[in-house]
PDB file of N, CA and C in Angstrom:
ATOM      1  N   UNK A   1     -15.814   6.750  -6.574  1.00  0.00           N
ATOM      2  CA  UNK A   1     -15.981   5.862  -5.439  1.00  0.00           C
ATOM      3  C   UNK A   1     -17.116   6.379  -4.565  1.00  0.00           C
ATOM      4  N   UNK A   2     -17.855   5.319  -3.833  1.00  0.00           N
ATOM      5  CA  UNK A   2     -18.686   6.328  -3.106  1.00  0.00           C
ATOM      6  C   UNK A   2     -18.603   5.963  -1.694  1.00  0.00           C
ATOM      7  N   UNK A   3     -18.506   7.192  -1.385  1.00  0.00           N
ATOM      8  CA  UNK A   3     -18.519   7.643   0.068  1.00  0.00           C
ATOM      9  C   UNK A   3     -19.677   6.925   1.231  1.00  0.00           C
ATOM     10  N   UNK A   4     -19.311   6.797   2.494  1.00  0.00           N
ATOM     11  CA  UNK A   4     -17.306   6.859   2.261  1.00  0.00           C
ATOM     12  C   UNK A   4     -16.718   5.916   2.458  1.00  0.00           C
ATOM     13  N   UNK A   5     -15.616   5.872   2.098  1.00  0.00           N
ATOM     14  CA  UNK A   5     -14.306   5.157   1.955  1.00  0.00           C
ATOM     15  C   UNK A   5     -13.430   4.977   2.662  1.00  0.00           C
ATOM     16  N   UNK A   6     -12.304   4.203   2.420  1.00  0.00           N
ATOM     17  CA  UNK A   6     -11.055   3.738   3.034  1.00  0.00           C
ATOM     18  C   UNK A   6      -9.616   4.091   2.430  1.00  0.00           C
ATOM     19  N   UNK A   7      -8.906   4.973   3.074  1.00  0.00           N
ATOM     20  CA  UNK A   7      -7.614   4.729   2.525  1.00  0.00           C
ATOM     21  C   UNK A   7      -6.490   4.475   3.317  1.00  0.00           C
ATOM     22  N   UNK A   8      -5.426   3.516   2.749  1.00  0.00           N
ATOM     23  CA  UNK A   8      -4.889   2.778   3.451  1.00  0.00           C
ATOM     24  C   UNK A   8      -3.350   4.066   2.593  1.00  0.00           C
ATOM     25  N   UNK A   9      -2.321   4.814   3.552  1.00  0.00           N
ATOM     26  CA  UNK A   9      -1.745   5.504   2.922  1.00  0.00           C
ATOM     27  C   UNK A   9      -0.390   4.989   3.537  1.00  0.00           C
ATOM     28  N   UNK A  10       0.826   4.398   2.831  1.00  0.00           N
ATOM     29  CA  UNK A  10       2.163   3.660   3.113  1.00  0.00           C
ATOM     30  C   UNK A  10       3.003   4.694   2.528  1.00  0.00           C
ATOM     31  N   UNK A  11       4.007   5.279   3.397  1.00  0.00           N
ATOM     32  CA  UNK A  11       4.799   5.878   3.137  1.00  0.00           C
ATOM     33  C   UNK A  11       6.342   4.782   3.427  1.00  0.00           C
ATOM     34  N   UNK A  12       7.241   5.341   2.829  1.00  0.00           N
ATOM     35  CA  UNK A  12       8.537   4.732   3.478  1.00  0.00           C
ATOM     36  C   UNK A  12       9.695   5.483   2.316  1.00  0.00           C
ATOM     37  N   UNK A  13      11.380   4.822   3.868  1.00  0.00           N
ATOM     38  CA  UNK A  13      12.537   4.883   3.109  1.00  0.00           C
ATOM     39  C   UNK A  13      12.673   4.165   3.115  1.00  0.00           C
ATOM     40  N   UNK A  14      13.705   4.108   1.963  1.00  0.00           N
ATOM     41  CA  UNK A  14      14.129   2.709   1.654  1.00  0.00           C
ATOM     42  C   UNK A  14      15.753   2.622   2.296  1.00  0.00           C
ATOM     43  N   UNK A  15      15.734   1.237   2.551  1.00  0.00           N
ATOM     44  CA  UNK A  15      17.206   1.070   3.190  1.00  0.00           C
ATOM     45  C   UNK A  15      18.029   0.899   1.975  1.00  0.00           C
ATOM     46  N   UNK A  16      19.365   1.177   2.790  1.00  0.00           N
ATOM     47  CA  UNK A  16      20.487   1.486   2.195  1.00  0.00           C
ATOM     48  C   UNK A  16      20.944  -0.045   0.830  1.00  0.00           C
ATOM     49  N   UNK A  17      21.468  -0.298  -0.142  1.00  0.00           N
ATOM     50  CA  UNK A  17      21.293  -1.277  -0.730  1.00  0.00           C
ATOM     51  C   UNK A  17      20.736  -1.197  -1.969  1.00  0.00           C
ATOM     52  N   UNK A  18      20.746  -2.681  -2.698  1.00  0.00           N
ATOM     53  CA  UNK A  18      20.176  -3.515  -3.920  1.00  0.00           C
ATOM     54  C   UNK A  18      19.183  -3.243  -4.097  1.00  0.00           C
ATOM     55  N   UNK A  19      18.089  -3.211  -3.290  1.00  0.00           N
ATOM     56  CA  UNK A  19      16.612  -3.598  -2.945  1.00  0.00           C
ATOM     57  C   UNK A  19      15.896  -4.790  -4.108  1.00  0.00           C
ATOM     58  N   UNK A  20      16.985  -5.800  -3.911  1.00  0.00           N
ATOM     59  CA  UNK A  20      16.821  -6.921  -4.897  1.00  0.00           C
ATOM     60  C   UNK A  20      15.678  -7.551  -4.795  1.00  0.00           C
ATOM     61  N   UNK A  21      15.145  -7.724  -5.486  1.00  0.00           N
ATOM     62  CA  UNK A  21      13.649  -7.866  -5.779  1.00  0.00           C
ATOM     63  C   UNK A  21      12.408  -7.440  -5.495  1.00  0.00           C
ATOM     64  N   UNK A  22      12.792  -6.055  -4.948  1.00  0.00           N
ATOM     65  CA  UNK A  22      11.440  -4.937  -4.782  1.00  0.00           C
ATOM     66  C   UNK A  22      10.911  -4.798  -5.561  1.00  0.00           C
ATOM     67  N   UNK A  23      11.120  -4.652  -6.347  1.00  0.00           N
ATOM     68  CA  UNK A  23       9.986  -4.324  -7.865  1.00  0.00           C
ATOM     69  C   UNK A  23       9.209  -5.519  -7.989  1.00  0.00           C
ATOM     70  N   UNK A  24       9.404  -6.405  -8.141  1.00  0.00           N
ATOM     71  CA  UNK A  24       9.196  -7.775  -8.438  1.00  0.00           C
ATOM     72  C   UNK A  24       7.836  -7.849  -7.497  1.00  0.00           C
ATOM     73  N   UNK A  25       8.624  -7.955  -6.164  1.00  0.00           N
ATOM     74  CA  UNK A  25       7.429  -8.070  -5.129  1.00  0.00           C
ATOM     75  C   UNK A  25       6.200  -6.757  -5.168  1.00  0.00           C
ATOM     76  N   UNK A  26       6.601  -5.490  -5.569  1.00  0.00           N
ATOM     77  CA  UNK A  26       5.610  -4.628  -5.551  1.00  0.00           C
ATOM     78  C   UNK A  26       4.553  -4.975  -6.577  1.00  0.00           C
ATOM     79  N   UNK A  27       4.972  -5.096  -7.501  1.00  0.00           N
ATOM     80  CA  UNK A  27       4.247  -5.674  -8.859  1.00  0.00           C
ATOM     81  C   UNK A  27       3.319  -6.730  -8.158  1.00  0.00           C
ATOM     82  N   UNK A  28       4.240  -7.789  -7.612  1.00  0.00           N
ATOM     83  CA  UNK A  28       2.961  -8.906  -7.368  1.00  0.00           C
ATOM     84  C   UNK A  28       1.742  -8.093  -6.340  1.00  0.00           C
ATOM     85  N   UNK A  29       2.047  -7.079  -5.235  1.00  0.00           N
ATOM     86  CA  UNK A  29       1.507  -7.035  -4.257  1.00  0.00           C
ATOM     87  C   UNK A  29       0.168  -5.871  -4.968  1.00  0.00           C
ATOM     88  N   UNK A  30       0.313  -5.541  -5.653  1.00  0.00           N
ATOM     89  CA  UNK A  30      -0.320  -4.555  -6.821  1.00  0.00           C
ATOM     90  C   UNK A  30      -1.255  -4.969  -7.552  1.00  0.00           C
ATOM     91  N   UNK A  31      -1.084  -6.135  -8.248  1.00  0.00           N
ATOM     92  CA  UNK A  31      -1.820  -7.039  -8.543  1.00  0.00           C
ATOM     93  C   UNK A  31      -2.832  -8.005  -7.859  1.00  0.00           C
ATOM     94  N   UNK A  32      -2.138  -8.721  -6.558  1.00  0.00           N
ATOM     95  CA  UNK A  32      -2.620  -9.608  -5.388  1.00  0.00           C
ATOM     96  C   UNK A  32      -3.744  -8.586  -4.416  1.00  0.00           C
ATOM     97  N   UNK A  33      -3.348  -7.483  -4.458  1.00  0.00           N
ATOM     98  CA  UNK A  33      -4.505  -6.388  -3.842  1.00  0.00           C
ATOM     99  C   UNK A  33      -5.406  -5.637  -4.766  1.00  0.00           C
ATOM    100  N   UNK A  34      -5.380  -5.896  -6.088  1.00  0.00           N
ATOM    101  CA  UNK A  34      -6.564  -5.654  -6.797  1.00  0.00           C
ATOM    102  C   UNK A  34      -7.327  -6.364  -7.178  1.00  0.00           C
ATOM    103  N   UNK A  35      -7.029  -7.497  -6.600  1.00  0.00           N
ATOM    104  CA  UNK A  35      -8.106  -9.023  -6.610  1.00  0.00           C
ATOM    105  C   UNK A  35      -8.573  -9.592  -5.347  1.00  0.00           C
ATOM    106  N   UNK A  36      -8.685  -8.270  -4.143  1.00  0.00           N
ATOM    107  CA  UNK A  36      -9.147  -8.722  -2.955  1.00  0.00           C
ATOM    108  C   UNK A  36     -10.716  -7.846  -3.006  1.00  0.00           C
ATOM    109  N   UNK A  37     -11.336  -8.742  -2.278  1.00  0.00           N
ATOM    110  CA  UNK A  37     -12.604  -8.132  -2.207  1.00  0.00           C
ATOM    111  C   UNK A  37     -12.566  -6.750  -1.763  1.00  0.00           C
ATOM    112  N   UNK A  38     -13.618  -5.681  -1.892  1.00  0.00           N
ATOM    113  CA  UNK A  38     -13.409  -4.164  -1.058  1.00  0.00           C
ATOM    114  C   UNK A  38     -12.338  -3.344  -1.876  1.00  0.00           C
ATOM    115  N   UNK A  39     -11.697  -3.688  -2.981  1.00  0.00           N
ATOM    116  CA  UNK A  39     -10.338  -2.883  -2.665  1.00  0.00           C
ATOM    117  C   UNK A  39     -11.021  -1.928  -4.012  1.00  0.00           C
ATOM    118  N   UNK A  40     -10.617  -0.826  -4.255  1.00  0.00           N
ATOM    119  CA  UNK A  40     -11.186   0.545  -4.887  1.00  0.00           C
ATOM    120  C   UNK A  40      -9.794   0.838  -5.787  1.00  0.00           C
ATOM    121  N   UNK A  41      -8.774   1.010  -5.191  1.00  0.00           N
ATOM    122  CA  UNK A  41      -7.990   1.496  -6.146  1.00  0.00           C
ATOM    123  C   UNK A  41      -6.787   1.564  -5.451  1.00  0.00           C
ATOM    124  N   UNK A  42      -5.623   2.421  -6.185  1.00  0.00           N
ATOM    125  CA  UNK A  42      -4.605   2.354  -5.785  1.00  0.00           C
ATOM    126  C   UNK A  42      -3.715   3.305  -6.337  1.00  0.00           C
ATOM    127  N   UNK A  43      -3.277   4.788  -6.162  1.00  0.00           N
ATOM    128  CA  UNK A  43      -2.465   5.599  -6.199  1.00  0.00           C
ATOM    129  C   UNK A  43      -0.840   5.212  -5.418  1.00  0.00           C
ATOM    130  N   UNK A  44       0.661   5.684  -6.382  1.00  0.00           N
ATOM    131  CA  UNK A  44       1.572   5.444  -5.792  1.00  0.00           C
ATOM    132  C   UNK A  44       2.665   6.540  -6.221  1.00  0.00           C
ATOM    133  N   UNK A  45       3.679   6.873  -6.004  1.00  0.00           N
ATOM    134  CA  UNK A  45       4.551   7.773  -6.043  1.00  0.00           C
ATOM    135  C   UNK A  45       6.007   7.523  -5.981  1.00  0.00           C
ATOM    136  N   UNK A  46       6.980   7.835  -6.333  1.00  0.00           N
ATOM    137  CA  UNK A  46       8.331   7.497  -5.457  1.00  0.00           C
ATOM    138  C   UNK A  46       9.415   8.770  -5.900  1.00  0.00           C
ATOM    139  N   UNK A  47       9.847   9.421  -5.038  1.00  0.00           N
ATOM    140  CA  UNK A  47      10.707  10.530  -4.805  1.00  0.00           C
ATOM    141  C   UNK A  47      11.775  10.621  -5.526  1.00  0.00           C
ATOM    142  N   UNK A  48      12.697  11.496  -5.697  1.00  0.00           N
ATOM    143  CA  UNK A  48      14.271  11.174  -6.270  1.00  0.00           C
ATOM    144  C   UNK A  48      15.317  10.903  -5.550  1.00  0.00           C
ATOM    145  N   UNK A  49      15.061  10.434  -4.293  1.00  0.00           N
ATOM    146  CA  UNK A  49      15.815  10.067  -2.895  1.00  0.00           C
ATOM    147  C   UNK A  49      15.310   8.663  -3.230  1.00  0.00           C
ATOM    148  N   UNK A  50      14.157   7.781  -3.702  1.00  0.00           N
ATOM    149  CA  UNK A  50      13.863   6.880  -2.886  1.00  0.00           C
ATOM    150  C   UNK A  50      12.327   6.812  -2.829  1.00  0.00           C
ATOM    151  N   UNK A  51      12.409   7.615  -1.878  1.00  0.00           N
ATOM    152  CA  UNK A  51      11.210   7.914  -0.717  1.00  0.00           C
ATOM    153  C   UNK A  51      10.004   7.326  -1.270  1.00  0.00           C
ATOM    154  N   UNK A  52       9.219   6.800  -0.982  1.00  0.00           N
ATOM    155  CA  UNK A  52       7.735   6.268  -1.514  1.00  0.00           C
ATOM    156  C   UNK A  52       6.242   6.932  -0.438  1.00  0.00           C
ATOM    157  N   UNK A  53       5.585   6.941  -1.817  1.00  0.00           N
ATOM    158  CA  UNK A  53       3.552   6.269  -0.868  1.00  0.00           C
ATOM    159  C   UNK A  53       2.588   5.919  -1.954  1.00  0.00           C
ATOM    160  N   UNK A  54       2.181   5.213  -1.064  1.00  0.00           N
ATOM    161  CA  UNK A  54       0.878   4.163  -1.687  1.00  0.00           C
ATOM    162  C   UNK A  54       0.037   4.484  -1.138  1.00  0.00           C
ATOM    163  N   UNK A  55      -1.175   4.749  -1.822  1.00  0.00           N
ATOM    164  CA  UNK A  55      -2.084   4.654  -1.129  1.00  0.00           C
ATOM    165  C   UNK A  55      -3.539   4.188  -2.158  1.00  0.00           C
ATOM    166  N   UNK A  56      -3.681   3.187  -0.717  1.00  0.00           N
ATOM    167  CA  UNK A  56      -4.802   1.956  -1.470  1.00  0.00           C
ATOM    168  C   UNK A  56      -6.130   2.802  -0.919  1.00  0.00           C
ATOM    169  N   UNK A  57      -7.420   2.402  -1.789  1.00  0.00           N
ATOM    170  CA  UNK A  57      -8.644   2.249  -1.174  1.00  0.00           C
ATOM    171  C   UNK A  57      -9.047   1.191  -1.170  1.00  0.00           C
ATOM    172  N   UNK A  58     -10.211   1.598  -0.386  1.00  0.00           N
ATOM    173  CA  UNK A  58     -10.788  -0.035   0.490  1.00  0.00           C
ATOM    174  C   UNK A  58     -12.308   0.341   0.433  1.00  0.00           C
ATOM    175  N   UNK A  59     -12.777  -0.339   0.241  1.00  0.00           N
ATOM    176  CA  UNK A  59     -14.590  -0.403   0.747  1.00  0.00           C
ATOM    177  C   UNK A  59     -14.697  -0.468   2.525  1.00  0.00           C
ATOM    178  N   UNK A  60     -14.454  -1.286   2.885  1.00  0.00           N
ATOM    179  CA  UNK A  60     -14.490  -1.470   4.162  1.00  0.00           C
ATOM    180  C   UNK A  60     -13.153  -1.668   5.137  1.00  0.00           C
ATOM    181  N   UNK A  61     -13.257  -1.450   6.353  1.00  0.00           N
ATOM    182  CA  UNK A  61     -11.855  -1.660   7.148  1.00  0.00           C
ATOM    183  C   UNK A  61     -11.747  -3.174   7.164  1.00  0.00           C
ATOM    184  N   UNK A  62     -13.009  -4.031   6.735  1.00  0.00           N
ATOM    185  CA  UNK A  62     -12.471  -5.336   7.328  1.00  0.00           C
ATOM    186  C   UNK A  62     -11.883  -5.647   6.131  1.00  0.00           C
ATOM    187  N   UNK A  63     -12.406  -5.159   4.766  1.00  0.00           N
ATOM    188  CA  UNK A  63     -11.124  -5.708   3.223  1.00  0.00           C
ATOM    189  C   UNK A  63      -9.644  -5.007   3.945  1.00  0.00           C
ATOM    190  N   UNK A  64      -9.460  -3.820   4.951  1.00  0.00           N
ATOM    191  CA  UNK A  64      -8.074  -3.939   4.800  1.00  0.00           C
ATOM    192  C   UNK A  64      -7.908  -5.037   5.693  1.00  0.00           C
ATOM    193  N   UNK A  65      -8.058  -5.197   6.751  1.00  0.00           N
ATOM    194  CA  UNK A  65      -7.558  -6.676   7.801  1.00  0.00           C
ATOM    195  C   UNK A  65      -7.940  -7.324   7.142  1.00  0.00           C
ATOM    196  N   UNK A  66      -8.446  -7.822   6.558  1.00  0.00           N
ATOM    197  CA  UNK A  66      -8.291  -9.206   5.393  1.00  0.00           C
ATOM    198  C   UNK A  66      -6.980  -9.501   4.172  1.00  0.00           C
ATOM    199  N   UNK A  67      -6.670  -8.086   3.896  1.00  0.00           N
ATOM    200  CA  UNK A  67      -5.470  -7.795   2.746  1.00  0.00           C
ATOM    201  C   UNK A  67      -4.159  -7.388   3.927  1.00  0.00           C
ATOM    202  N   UNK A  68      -4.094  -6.993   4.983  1.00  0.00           N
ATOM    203  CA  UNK A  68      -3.098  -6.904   5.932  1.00  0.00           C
ATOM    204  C   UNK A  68      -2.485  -8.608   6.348  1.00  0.00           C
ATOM    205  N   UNK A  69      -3.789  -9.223   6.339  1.00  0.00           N
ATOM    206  CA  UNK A  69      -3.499 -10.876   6.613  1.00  0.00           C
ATOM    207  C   UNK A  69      -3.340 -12.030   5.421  1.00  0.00           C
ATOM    208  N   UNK A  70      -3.442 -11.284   4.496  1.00  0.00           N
ATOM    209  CA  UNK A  70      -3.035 -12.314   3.407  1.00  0.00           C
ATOM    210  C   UNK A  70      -1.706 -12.625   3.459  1.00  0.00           C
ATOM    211  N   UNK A  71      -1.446 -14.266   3.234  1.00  0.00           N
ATOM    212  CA  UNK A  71      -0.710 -14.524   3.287  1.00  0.00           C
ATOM    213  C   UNK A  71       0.575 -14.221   2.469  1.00  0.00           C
ATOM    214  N   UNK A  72       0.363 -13.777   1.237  1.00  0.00           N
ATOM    215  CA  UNK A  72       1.661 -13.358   0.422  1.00  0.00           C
ATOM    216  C   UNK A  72       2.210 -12.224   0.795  1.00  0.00           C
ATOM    217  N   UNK A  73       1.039 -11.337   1.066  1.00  0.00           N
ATOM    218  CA  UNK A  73       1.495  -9.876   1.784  1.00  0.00           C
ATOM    219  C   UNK A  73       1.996 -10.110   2.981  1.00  0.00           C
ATOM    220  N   UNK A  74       1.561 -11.274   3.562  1.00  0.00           N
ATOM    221  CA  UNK A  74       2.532 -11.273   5.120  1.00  0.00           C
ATOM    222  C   UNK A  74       3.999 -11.303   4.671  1.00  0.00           C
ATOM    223  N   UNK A  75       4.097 -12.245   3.741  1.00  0.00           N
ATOM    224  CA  UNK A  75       5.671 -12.104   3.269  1.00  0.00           C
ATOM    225  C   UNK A  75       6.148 -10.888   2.788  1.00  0.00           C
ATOM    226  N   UNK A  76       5.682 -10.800   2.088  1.00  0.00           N
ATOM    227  CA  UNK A  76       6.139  -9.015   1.491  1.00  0.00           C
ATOM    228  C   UNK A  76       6.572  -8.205   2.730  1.00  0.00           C
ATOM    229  N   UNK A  77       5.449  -7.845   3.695  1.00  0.00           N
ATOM    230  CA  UNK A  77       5.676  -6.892   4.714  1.00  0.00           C
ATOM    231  C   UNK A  77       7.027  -7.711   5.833  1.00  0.00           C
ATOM    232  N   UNK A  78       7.259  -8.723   5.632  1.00  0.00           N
ATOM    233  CA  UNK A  78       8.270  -9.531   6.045  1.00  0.00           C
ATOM    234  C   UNK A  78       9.212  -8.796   5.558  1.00  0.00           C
ATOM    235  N   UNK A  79       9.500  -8.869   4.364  1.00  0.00           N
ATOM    236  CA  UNK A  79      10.696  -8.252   3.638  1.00  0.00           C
ATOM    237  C   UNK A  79      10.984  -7.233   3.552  1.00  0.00           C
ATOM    238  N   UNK A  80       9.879  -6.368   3.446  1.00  0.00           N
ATOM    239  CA  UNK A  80       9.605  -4.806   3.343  1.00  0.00           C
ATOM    240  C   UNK A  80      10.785  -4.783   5.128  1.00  0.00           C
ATOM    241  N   UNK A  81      10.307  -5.452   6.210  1.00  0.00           N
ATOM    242  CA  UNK A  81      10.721  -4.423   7.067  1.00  0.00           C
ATOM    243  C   UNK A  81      12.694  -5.160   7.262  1.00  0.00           C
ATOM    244  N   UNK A  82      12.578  -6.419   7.094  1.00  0.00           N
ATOM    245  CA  UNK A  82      13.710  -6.954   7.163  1.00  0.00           C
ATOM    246  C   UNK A  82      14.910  -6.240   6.224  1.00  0.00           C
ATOM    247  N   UNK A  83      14.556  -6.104   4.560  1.00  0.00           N
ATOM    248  CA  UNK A  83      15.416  -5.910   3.527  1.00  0.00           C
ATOM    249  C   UNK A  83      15.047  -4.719   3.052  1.00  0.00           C
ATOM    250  N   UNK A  84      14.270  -4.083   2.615  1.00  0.00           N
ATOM    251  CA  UNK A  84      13.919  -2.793   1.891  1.00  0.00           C
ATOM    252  C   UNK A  84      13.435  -1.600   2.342  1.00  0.00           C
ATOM    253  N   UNK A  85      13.163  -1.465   3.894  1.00  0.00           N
ATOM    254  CA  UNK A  85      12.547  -0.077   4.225  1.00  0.00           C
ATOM    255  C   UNK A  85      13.620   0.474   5.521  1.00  0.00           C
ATOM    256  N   UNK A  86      14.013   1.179   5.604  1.00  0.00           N
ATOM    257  CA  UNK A  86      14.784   1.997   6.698  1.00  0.00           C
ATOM    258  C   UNK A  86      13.600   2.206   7.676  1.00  0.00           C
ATOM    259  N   UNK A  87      12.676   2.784   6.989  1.00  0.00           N
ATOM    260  CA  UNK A  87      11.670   3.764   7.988  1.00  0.00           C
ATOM    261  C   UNK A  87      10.209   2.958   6.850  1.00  0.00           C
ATOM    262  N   UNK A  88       9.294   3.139   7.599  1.00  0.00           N
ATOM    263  CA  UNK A  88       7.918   3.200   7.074  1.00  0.00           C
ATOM    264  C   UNK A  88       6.922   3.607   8.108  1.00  0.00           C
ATOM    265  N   UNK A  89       5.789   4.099   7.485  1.00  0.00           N
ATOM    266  CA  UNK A  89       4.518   4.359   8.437  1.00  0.00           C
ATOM    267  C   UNK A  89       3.002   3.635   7.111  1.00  0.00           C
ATOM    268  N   UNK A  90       2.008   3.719   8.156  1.00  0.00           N
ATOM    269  CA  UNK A  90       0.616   3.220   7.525  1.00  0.00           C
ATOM    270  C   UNK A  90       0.042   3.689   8.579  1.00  0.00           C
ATOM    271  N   UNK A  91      -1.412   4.405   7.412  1.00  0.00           N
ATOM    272  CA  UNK A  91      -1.781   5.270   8.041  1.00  0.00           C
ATOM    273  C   UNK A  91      -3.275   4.607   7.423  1.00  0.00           C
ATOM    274  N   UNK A  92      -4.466   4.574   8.712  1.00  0.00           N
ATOM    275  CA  UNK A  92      -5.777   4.444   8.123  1.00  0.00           C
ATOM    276  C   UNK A  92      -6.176   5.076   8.083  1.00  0.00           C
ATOM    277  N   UNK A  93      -7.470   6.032   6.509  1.00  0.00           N
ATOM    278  CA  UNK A  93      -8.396   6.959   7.360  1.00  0.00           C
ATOM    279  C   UNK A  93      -9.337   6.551   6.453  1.00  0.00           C
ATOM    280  N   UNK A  94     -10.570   7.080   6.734  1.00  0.00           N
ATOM    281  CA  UNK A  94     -12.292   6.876   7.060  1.00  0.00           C
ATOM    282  C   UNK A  94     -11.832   8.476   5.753  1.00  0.00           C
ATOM    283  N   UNK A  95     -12.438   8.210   4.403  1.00  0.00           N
ATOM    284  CA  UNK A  95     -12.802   9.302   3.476  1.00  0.00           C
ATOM    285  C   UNK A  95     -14.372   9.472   3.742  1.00  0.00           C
ATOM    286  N   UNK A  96     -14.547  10.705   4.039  1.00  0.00           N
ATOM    287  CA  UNK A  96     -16.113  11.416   4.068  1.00  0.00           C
ATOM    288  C   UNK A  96     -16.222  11.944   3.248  1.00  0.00           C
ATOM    289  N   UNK A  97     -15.324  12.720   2.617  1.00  0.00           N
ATOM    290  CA  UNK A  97     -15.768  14.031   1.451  1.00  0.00           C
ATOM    291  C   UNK A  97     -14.362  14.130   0.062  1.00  0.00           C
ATOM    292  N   UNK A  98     -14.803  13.978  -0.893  1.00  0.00           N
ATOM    293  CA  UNK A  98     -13.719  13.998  -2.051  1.00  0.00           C
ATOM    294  C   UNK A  98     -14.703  15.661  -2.515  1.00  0.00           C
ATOM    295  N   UNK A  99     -13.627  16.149  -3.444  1.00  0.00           N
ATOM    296  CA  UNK A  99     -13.383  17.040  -4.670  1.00  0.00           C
ATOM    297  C   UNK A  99     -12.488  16.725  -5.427  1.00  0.00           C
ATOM    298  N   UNK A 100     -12.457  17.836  -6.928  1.00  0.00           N
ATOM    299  CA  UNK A 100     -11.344  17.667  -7.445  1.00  0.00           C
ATOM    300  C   UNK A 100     -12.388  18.078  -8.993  1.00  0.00           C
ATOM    301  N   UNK A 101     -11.335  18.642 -10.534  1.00  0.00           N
ATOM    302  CA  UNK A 101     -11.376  18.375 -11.577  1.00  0.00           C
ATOM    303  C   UNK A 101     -11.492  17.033 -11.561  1.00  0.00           C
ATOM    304  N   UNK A 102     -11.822  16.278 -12.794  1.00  0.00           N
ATOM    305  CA  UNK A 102     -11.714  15.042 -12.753  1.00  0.00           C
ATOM    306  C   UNK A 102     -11.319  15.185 -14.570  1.00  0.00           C
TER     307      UNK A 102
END
């Protein structure tokens, strides 16, 4: 990717429950955000509690307020806070400098 970048980093718990049709919706939202303009990629994780993070890149901050306002994701994050998350945070930051093996 080149610098620099955007990463959009979603942590959360999940509430107590089914979490009936989380998968479903993550899948779509996975898909629906790798077909928005700006978007770079997408790393994700999930704990043995639960616990999750995502974290998207972005070309620019305005692809994330453009993918924050899409309309399917408005629903999702609808649900996310109504039915499936106890706790969550989102976190923006401005990437200046990567390393790493590759």
């Amino acid at each position: 990717m080149e610098l620099p970048y955007y990463a959009v980093i979603f942590s959360s718990r999940p509430s107590p429950g089914d979490g009936e049709g989380y998968a479903e919706m993550a899948e779509r939202m996975f898909a629906l955000a790798a077909a928005q303009p700006g978007y770079l990629g997408v790393e994700s994780g999930r704990g043995a509690e639960g616990n999750g993070i995502t974290i998207s890149y972005w070309k620019h901050l305005e692809s994330i307020r453009a993918w924050k306002a899409n309309v399917e994701h408005l629903e999702a994050q609808k649900k996310g806070k109504s039915l499936w998350y106890a706790e969550y945070k989102v976190r923006i930051c401005r990437v200046e400098r990567e390393y790493g093996k590759p």
